[in-house]
Protein backbone atom coordinates (compact mmCIF):
# COMPACT_ATOMS: atom_id res chain seq x y z
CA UNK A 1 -2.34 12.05 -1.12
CA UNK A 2 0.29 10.12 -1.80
CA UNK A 3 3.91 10.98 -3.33
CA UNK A 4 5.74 8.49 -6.22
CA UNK A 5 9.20 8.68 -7.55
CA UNK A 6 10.42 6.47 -10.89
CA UNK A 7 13.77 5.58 -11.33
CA UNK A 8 15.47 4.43 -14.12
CA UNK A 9 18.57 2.95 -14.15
CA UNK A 10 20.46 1.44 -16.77
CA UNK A 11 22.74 -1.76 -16.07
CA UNK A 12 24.76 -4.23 -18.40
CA UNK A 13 22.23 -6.75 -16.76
CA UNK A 14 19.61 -5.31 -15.60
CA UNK A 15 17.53 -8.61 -15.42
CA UNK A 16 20.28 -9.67 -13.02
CA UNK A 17 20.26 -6.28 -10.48
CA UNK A 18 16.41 -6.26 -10.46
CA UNK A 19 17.05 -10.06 -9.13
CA UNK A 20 19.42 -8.97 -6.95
CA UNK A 21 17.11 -5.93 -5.37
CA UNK A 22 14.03 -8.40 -5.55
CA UNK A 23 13.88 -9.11 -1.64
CA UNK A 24 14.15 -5.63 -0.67
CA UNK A 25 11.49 -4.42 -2.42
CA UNK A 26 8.24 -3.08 -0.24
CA UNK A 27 4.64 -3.71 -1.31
CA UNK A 28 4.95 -0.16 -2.03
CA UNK A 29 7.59 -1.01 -4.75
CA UNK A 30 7.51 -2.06 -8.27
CA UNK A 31 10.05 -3.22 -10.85
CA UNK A 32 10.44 -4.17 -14.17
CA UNK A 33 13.32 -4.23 -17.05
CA UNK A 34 13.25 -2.67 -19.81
CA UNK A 35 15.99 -3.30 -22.49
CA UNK A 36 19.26 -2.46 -20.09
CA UNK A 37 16.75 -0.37 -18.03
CA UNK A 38 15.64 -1.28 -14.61
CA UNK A 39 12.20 1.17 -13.87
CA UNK A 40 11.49 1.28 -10.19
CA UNK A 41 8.20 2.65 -9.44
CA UNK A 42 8.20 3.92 -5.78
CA UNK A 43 5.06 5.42 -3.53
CA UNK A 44 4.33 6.17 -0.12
CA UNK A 45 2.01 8.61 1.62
CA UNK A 46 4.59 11.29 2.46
CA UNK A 47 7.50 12.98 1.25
CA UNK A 48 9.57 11.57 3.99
CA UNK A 49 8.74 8.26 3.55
CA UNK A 50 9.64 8.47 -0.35
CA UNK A 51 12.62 9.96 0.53
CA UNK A 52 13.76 7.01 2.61
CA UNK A 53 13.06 4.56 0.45
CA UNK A 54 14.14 6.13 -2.42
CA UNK A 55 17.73 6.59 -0.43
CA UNK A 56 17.62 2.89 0.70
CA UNK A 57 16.94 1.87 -2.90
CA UNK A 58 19.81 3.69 -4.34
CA UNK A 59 22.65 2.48 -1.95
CA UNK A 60 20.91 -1.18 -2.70
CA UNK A 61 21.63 -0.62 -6.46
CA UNK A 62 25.09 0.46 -5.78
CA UNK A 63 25.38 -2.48 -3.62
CA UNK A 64 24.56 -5.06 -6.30
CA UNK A 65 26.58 -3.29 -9.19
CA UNK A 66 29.43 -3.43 -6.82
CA UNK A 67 29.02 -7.17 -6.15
CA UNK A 68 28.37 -8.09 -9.43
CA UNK A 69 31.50 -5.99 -11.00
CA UNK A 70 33.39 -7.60 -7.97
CA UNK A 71 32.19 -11.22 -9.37
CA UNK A 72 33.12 -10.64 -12.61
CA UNK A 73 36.25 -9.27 -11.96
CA UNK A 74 37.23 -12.21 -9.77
CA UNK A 75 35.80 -14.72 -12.21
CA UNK A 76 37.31 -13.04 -15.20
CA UNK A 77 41.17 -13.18 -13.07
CA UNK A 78 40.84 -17.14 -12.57
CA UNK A 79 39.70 -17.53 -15.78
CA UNK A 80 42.98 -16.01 -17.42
């Protein structure tokens, strides 16, 4: 039996943070937007194994918010 977790997370670009999380993603992994909604189907064959993944793909989605705040912020500063 196996276990499956969906996210959904919503983003300014959400095309651009699926992009970003693209190479990460497992076989076991599937993504699509949605409007300003990135849906992240997840499933493994135990609870353990969800778990992980599900924790590695949440610090990955923080990661690429962070950058991509970070890149606007710079670009928006030597733009002014």
């Amino acid at each position: 039996m196996s276990r499956r977790a969906t996210l959904r997370t919503t983003h300014d670009d959400a095309d651009i943070i699926a992009g970003a999380l693209e190479p990460d993603n497992t076989e076991s992994m599937h993504s699509r937007v949605e409007g300003d909604e990135l849906v992240t189907t997840i499933e493994r064959d135990s609870t353990g194994g969800l778990h992980a993944t599900v924790d590695d793909y949440v610090v990955n989605v923080t990661v690429a918010e962070t950058v991509i705040e970070a890149t606007r912020t710079h670009t928006d500063t030597n733009h002014e």
